[in-house]
Protein backbone atom coordinates (compact mmCIF):
# COMPACT_ATOMS: atom_id res chain seq x y z
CA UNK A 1 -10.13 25.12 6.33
CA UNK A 2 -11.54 22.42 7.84
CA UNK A 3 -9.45 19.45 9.55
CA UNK A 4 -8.30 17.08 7.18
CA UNK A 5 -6.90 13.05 6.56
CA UNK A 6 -4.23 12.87 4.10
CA UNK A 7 -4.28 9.62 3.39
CA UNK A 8 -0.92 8.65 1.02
CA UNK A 9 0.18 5.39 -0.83
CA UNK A 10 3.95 5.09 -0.53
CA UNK A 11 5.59 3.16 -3.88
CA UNK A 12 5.03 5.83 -6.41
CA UNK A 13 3.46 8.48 -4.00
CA UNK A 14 4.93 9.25 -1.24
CA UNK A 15 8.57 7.88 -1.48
CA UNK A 16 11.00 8.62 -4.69
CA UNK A 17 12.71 6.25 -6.83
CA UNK A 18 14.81 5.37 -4.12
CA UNK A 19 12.17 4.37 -2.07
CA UNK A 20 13.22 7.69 0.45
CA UNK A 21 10.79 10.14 1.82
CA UNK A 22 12.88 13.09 0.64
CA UNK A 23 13.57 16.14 3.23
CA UNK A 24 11.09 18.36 1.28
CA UNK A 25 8.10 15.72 1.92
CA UNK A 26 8.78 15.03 5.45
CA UNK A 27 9.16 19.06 5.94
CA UNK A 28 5.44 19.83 4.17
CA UNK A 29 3.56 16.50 6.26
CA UNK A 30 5.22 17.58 9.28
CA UNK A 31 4.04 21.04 8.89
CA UNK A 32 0.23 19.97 7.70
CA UNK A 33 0.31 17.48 11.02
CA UNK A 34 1.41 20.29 13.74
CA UNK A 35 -1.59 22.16 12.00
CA UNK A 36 -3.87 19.15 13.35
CA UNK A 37 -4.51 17.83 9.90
CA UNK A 38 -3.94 13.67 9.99
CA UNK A 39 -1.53 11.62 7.76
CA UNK A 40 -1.86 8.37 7.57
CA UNK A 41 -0.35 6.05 5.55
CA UNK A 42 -2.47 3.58 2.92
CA UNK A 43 -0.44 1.13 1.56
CA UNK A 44 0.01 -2.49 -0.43
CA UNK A 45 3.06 -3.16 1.66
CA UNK A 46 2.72 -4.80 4.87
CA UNK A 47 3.26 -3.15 7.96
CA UNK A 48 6.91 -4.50 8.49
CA UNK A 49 8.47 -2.81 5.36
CA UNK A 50 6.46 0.53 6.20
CA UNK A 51 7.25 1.12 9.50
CA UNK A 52 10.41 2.89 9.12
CA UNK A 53 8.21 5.84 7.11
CA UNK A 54 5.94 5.70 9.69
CA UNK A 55 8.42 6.22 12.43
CA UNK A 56 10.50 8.74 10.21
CA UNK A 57 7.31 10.57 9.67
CA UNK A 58 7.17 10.12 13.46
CA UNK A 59 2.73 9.19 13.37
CA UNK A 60 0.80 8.49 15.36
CA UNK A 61 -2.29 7.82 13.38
CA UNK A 62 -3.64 4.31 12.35
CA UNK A 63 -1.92 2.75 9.16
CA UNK A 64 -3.62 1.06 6.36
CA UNK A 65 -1.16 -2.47 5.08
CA UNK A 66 -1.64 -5.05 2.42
CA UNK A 67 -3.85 -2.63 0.06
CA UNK A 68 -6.59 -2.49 2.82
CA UNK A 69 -6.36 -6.41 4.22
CA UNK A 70 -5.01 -4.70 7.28
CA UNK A 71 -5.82 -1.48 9.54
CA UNK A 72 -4.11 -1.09 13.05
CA UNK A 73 -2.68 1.74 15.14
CA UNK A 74 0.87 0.22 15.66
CA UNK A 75 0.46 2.00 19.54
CA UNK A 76 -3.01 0.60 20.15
CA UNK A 77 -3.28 -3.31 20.14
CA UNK A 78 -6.97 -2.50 21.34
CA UNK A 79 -7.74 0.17 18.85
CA UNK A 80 -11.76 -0.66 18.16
CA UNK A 81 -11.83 -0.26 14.64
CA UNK A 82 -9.30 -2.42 13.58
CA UNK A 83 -9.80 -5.20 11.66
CA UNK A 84 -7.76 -7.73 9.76
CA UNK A 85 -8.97 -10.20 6.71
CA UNK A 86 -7.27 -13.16 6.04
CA UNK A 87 -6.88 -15.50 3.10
CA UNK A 88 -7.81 -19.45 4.14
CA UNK A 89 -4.92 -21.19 4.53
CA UNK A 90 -5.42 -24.22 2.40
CA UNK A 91 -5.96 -21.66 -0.74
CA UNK A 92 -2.41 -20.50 0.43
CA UNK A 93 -0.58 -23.89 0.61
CA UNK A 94 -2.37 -23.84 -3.44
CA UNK A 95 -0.55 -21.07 -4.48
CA UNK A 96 2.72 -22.61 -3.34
CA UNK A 97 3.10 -23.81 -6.90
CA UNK A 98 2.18 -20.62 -8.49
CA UNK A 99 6.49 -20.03 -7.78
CA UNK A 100 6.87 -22.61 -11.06
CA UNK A 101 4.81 -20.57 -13.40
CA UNK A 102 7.24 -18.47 -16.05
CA UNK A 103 8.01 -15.32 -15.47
CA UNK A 104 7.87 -15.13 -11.45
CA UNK A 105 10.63 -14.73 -9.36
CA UNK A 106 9.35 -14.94 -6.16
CA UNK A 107 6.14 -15.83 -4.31
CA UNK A 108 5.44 -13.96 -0.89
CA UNK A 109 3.53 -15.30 1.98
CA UNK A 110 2.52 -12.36 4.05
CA UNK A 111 0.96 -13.14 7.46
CA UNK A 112 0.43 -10.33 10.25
CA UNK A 113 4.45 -10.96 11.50
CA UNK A 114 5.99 -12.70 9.57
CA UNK A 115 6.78 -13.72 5.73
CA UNK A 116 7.16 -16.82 3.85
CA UNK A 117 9.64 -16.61 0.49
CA UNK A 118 9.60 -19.09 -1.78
CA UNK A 119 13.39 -18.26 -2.69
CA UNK A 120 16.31 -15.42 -1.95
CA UNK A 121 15.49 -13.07 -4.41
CA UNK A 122 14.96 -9.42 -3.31
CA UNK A 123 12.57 -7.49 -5.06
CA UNK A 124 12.93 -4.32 -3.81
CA UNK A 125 15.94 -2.79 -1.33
CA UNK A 126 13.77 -2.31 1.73
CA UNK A 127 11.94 -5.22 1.13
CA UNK A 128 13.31 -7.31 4.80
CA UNK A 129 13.30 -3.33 6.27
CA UNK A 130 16.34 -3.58 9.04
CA UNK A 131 15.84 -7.08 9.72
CA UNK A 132 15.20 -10.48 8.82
CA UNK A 133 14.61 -12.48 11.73
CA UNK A 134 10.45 -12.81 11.03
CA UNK A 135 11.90 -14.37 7.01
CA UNK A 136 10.54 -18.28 6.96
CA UNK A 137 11.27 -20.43 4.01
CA UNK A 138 7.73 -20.84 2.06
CA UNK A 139 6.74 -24.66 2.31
CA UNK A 140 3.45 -26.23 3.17
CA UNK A 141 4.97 -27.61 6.72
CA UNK A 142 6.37 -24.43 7.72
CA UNK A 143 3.48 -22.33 7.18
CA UNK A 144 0.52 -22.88 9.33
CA UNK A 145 -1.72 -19.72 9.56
CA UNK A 146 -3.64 -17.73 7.42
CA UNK A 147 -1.47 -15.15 5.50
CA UNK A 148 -3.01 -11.45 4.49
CA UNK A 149 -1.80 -11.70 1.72
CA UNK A 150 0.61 -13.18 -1.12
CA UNK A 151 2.74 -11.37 -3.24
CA UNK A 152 3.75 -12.48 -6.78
CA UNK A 153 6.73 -10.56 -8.26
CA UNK A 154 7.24 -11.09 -11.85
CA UNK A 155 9.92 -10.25 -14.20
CA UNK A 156 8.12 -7.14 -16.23
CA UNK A 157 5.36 -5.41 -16.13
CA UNK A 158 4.30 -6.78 -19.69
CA UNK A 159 3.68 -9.86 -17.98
CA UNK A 160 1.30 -8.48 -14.83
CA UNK A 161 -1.79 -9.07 -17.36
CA UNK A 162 -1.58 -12.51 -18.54
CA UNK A 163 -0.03 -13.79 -14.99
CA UNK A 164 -3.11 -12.00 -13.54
CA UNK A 165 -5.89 -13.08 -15.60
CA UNK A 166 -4.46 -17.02 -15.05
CA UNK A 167 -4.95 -16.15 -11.59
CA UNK A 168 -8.58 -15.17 -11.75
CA UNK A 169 -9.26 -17.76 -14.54
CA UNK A 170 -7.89 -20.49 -11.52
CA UNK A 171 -9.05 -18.84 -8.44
CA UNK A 172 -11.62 -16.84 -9.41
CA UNK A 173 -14.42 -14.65 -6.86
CA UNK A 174 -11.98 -16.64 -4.40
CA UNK A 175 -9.71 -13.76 -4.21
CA UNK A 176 -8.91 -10.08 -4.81
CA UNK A 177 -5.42 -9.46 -7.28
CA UNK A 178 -4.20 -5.99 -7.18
CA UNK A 179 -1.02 -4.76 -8.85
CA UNK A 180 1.92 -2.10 -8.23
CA UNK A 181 4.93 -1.31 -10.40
CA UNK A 182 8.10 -0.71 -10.25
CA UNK A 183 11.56 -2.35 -11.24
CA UNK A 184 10.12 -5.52 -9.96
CA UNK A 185 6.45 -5.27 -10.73
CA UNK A 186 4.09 -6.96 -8.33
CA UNK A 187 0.38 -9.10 -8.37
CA UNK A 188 -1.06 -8.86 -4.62
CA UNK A 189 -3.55 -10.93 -3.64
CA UNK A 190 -5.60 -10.54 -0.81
CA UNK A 191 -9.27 -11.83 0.53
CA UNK A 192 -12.07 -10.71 -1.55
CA UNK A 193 -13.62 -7.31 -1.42
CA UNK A 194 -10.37 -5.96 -0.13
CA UNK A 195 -9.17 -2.69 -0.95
CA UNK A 196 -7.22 0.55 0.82
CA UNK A 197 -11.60 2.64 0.88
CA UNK A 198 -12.12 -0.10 3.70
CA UNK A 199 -9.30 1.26 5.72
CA UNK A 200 -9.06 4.58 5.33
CA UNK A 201 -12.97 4.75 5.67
CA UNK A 202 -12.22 3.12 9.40
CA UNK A 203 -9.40 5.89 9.83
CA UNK A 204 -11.66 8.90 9.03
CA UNK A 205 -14.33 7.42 11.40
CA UNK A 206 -11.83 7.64 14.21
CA UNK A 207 -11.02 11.14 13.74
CA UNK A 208 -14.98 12.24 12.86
CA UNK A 209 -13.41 13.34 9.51
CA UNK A 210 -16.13 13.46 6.19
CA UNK A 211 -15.71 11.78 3.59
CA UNK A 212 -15.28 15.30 1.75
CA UNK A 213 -12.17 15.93 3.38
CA UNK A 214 -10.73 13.27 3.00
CA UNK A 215 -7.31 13.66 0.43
CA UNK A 216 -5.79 10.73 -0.90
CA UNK A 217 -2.98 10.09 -3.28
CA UNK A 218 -1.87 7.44 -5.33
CA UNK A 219 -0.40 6.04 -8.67
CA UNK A 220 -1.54 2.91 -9.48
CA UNK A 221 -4.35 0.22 -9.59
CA UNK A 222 -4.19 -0.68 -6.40
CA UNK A 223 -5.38 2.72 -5.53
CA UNK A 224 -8.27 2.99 -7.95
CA UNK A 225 -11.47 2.75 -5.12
CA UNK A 226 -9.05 5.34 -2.45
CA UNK A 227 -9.11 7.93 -5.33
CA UNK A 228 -12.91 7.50 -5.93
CA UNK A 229 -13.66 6.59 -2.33
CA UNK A 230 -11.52 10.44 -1.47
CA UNK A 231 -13.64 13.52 -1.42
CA UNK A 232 -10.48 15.09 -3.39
CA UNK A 233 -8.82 12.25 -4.77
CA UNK A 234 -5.49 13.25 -6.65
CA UNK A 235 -3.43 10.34 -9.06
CA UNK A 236 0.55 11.27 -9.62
CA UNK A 237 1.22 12.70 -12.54
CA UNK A 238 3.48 9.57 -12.99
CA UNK A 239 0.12 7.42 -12.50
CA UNK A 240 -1.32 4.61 -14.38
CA UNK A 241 -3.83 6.71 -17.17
CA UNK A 242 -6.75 4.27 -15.68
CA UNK A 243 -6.36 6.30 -12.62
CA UNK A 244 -6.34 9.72 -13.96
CA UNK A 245 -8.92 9.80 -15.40
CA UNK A 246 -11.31 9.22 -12.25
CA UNK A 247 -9.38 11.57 -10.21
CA UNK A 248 -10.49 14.59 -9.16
CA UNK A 249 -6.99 16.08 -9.61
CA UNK A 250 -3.49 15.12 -10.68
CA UNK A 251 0.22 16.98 -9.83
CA UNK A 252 2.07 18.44 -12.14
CA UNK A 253 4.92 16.83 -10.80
CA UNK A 254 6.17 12.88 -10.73
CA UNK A 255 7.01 11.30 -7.11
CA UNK A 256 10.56 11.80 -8.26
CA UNK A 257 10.18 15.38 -8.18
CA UNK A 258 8.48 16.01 -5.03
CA UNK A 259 5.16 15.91 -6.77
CA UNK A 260 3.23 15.18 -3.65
CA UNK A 261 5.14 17.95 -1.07
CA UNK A 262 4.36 20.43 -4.24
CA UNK A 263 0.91 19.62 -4.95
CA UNK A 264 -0.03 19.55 -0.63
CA UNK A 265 1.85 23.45 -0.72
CA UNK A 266 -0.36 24.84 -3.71
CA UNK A 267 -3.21 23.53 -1.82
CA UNK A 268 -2.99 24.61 1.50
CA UNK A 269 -1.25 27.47 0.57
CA UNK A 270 1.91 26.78 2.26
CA UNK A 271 4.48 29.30 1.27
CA UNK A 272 7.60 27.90 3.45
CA UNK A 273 8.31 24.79 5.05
């Protein structure tokens, strides 16, 4: 079989409900990595609340944040095919006030190191990883540099439409807004034309790896062009239907139930791990 990149979202995909990479998963990647096949990691978080899968994964590959507004190889600053789009900053200081609108409970400031909340809610457990010394109240003063991205977490998931299309209807070809369940559902916005295809597109190139062997899971919208971009593109079985039905394969598990680890042993035939 020829080399491959693995290229896996994390919410959804990768991690469980818990937001853990069970033992199971770790086992099967670390197995399909000593066999020279790449992992790396495509994801709409940013780099600081995915590093700790990245390290527990122990890569060494270049990681994909901010649903493609990012690619970098955390252990080379001068990596050549790294790149890094940014959203202008006065369009940020705008969507300040987007914190007032009903039915979000916090707005998200993302720039390359640090993050700008609009208040002390905590969507998600990991969300500040191990620390919170790079956390900067969100205010026009304090933030003074072009963020990657802003993240919008509303209260349901009934609610991602309609806050997204009053987005587009305000901001329009100004922006890209991507979304991502979970308990706290999240809008992502990001510079036009962004998506996680740029980055892992970038990541195959470094390894001379076709576009036919590339693998790529993912559940939701966010992952839509990765799954089409993929030469063998493969939506969760706990996936968005939108995404289904454009992949070229879905597991017959959830992410809850090792879905991923499961569906990477039928295909490389792993029988232990």
């Amino acid at each position: 079989m020829n080399k491959k990149l693995i290229a896996l979202d994390l919410d959804g995909t990768t991690l469980n409900n818990e937001s853990q990479i069970t033992a199971r998963t770790k086992a099967v990647l670390t197995t399909l990595k000593n066999d020279g096949h790449i992992i790396s990691i495509a994801t709409g978080r940013p780099y600081r609340s995915s590093k700790q899968y990245y390290s527990e994964l122990n890569l060494s590959s270049p990681i994909v944040n901010f649903n493609g507004a990012l690619c970098h190889n955390p252990y080379d600053d001068n990596w050549n095919r790294q790149y890094h789009k940014t959203l202008s900053l006065e369009l940020a200081h705008d969507m300040i006030k987007l914190r007032k609108w009903n039915h979000v409970l916090l707005v998200a400031i993302e720039t390359k190191k640090h993050v700008y909340v609009s208040d002390s809610f905590i969507p998600y457990p990991d969300f500040f990883a191990d620390s919170k010394k790079d956390i900067r109240i969100l205010t026009k003063d304090n933030l003074k540099e072009n963020p990657t991205a802003i993240s919008i977490f509303t209260s349901n998931n009934e609610q991602q439409p309609i806050i997204k299309n009053q987005i587009v209807a305000e901001y329009g070809n100004a922006v890209e807004v991507r979304t991502w369940g979970g308990d706290v559902p999240c809008l992502e916005i990001v510079a036009p034309g962004v998506q996680k295809a740029l980055g892992v597109e970038q990541v195959a190139f470094e390894y001379a790896i076709e576009r036919k062997d590339i693998l790529a899971f993912g559940d939701e919208d966010n992952d839509f062009e990765l799954i089409q971009f993929a030469g063998h593109g493969v939506a969760m079985k706990n996936g968005i239907t939108k995404l289904k039905e454009i992949a070229a394969d879905v597991t017959t598990e959830e992410n809850n139930e090792d879905g991923l680890a499961n569906y990477l042993m039928r295909y490389f035939n792993l029988s232990t791990v």
